[in-house]
Protein backbone atom coordinates (compact mmCIF):
# COMPACT_ATOMS: atom_id res chain seq x y z
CA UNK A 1 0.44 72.04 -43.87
CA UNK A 2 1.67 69.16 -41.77
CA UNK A 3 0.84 68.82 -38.05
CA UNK A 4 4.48 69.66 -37.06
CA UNK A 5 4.77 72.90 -39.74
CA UNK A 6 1.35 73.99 -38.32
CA UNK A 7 2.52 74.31 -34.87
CA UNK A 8 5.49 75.81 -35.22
CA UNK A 9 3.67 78.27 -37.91
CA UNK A 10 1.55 79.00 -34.69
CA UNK A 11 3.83 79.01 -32.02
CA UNK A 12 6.48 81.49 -33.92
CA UNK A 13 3.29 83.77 -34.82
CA UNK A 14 2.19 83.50 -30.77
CA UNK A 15 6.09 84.83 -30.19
CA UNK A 16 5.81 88.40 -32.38
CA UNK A 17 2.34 88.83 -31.08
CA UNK A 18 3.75 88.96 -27.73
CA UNK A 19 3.72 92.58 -26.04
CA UNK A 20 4.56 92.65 -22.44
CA UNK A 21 3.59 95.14 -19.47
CA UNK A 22 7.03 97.07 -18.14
CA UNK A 23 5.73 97.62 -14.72
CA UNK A 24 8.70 97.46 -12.07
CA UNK A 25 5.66 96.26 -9.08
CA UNK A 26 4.95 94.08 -11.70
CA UNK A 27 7.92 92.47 -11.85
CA UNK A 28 8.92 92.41 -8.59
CA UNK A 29 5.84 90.64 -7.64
CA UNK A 30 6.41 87.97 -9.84
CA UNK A 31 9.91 87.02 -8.40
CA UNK A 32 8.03 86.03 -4.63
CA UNK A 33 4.52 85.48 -5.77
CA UNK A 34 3.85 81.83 -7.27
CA UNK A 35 2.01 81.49 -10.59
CA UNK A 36 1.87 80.93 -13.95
CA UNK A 37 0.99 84.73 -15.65
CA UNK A 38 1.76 85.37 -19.19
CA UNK A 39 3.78 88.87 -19.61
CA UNK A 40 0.98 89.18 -22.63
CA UNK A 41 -1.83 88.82 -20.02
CA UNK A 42 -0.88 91.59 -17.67
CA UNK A 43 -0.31 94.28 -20.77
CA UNK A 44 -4.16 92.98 -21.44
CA UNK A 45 -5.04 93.33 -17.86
CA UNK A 46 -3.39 97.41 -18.05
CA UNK A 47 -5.21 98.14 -20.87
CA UNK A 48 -8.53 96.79 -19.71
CA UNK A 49 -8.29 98.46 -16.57
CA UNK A 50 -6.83 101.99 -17.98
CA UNK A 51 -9.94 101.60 -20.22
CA UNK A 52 -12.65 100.91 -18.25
CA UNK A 53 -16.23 102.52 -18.94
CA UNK A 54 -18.05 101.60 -15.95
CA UNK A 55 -17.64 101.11 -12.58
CA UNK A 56 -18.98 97.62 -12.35
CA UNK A 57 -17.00 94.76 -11.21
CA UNK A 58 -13.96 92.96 -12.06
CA UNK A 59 -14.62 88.95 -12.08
CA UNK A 60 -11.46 86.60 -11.85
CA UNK A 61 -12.38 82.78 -12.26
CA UNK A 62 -9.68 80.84 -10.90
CA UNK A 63 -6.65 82.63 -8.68
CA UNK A 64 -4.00 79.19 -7.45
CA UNK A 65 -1.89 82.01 -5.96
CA UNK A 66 -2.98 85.26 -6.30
CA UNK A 67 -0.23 86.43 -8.39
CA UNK A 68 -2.97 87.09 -11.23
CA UNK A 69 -5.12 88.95 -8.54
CA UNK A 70 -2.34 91.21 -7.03
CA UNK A 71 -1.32 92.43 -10.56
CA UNK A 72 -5.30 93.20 -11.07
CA UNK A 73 -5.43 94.67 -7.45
CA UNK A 74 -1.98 96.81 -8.72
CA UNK A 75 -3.39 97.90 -11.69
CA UNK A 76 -6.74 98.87 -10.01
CA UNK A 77 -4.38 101.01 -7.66
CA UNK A 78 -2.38 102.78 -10.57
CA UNK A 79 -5.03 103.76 -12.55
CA UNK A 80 -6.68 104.87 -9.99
CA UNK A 81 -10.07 102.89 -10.28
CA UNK A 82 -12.11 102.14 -7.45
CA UNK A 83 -14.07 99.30 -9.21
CA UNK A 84 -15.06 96.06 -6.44
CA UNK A 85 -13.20 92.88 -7.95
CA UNK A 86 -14.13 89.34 -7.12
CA UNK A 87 -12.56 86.52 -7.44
CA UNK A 88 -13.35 82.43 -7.41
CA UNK A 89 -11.41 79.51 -7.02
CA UNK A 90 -12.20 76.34 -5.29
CA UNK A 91 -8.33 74.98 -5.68
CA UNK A 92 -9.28 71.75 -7.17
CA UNK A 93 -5.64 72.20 -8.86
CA UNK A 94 -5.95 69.34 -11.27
CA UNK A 95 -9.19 69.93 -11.98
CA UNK A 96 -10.84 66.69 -11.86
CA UNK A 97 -11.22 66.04 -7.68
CA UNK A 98 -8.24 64.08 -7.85
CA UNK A 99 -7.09 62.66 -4.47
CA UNK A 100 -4.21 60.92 -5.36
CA UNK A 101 -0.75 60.90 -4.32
CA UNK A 102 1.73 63.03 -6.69
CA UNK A 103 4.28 60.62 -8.42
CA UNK A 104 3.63 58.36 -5.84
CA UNK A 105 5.69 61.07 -3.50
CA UNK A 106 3.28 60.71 -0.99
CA UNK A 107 1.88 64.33 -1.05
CA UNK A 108 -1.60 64.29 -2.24
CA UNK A 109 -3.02 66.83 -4.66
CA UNK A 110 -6.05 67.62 -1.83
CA UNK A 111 -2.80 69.06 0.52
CA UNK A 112 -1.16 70.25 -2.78
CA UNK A 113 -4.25 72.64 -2.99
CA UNK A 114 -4.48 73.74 0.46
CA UNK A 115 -1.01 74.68 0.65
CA UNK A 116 -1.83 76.61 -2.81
CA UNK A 117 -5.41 78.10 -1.03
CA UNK A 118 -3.18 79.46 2.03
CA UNK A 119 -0.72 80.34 -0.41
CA UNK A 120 -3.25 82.95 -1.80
CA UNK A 121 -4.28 84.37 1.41
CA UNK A 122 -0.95 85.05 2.32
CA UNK A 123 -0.03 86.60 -0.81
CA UNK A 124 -3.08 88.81 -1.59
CA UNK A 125 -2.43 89.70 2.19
CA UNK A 126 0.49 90.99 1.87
CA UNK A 127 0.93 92.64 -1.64
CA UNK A 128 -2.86 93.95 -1.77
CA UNK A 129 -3.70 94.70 1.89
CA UNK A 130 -5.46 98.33 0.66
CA UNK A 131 -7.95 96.40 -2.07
CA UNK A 132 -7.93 93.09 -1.73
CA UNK A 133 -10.78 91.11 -3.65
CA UNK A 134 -13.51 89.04 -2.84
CA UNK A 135 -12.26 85.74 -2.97
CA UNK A 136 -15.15 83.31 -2.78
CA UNK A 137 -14.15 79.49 -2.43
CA UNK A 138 -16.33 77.59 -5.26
CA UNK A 139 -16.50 76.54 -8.48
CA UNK A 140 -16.95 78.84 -11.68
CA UNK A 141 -20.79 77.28 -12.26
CA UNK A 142 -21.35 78.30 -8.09
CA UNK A 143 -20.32 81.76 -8.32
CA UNK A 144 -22.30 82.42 -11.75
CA UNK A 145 -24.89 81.09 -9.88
CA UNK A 146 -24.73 83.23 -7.46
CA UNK A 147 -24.06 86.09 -9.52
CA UNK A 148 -27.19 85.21 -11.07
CA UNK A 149 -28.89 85.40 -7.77
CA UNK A 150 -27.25 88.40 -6.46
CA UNK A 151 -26.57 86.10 -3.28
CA UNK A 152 -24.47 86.82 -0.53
CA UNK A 153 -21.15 84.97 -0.14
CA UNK A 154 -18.46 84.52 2.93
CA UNK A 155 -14.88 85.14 1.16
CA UNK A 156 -11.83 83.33 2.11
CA UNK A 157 -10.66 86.80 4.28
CA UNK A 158 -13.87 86.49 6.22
CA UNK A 159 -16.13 89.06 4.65
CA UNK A 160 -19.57 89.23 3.48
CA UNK A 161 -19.87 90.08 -0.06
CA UNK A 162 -22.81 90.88 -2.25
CA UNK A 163 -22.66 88.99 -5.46
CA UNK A 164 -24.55 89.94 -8.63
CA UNK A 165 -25.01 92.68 -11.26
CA UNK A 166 -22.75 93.85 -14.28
CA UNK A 167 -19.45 93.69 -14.68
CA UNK A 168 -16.52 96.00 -16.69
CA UNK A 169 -14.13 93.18 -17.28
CA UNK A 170 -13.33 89.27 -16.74
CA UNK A 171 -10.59 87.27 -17.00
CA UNK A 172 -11.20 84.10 -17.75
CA UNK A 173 -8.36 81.11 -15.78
CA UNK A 174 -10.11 78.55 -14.58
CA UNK A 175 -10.22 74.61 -15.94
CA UNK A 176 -8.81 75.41 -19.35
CA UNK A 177 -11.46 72.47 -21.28
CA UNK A 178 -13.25 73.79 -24.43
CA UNK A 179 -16.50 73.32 -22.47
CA UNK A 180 -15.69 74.60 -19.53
CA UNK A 181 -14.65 77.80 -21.19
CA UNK A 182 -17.57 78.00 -23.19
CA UNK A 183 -19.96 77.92 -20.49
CA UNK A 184 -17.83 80.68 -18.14
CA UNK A 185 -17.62 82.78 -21.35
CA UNK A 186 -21.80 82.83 -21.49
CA UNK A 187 -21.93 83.63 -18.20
CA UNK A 188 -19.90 86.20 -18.60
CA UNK A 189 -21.77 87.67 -21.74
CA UNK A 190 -25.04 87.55 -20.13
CA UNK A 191 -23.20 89.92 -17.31
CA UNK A 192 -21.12 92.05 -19.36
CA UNK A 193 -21.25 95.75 -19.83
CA UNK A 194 -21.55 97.11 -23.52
CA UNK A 195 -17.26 98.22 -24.03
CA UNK A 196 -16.72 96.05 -21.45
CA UNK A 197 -13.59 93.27 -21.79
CA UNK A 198 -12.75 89.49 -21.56
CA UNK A 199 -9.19 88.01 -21.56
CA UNK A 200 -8.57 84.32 -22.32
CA UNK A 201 -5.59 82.69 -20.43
CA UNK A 202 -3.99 80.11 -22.45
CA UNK A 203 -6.08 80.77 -25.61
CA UNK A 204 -3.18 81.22 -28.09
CA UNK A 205 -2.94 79.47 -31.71
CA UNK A 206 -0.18 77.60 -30.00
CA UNK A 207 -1.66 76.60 -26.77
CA UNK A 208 -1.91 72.77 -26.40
CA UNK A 209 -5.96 73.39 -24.29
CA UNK A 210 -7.35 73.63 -28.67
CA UNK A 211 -9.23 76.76 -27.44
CA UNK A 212 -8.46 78.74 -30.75
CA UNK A 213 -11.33 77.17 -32.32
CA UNK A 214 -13.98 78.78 -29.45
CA UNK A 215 -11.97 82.04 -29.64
CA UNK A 216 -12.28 82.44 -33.54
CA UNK A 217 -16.30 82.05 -33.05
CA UNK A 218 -16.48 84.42 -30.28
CA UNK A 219 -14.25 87.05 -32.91
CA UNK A 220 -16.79 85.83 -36.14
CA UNK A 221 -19.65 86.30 -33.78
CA UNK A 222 -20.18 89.95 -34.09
CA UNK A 223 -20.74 90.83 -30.65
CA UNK A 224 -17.26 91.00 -29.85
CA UNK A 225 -14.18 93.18 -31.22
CA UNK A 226 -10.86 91.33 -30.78
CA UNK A 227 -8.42 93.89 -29.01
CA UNK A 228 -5.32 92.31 -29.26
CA UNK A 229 -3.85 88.47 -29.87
CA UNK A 230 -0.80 89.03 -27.06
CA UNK A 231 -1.01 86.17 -27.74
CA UNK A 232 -3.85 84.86 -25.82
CA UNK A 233 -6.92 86.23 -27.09
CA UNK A 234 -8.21 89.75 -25.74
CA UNK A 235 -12.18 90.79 -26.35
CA UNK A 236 -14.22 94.34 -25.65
CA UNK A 237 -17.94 93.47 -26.06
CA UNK A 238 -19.75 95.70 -28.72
């Protein structure tokens, strides 16, 4: 199969995979709140949370606006679980520290991700004011760190949080590299509760990030039952 026939095998089969979330909070958040959420994603996030075995944390690695966070926080409500959630992001929004002008605009990408970081605050603020998570400023490898510590962290809202032991369900939104997602995923296994889920932003067949490959190894692997292609890929640990 050609290169072109291959992707638009992929990117059809991504389409009748999809299954979205009809949630009117859900939608109404997304019309004010920026961000980049797949409909797929938040039906993964419902299920996860309506499913939960434990009451051990949820873990979000990377928020940019908190729209991802206040559907979580939502959910969390709805379902009526009182599980903590935390949350990391150190709004590096290209990813690579770059400190560069935009197009030559004259807005650099260091003010682009403040303006995202305040963003956040304001939104998670305002939509989640009853839960809101633990929103620690750092970098994926800090917070596992941490985590792996069970070190205490100051959150973006002021508060003193307690990192550290198991967790019910993570999703996974950080830098979107094949390495970079490998490493947050073992981090995450070494933390994860037996039943407990993983959801992979931007893992679908057709996504341009090639993390399909990592996704079918984590689904041959054993460990792992794959819940649903939606059409990112959606894991509960054995």
């Amino acid at each position: 199969m050609s290169v072109g026939l291959r992707e638009f095998y992929h990117l059809g089969r991504d389409w009748l995979r999809r299954r979205a979330l009809d949630d009117e909070f859900v939608r109404w958040l997304g019309y004010a709140n920026a961000g980049m959420l797949k409909p797929g994603n938040a039906w993964c996030m419902d299920y996860a949370i309506r499913n939960l075995r434990t009451g051990s944390p949820l873990v979000e690695i990377g928020s940019f606006a908190g729209l991802s966070a206040n559907v979580i926080c939502h959910l969390l409500r709805k379902h009526g679980r009182r599980n903590a959630f935390y949350t990391c992001d150190n709004w590096d929004v290209t990813g690579r520290n770059e400190t560069g002008s935009i197009n030559g605009d004259g807005l650099t990408f260091q003010e682009y991700g403040a303006y995202v970081r305040a963003a956040y605050i304001r939104n998670v603020e305002f939509f989640s004011p009853g839960n809101r998570p633990y929103t620690v400023e750092m970098t994926s490898a800090e917070f596992f760190e941490k985590w792996s510590r069970g070190a205490e962290a100051t959150d973006v809202f002021g508060r003193t949080a307690r990192l550290g032991g198991p967790i019910s369900f993570c999703y996974v939104d950080g830098v979107h590299s094949t390495e970079a997602v490998r490493r947050e995923f073992e981090s995450v296994d070494r933390w994860l509760d037996a039943g407990g889920f993983i959801l992979f932003d931007d893992s679908s067949d057709s996504s341009p990030f090639g993390l399909n490959r990592l996704m079918g190894e984590i689904a041959d692997g054993g460990r792992y039952e794959l819940v649903q292609q939606n059409p990112n890929y959606f894991f509960r640990k054995k």
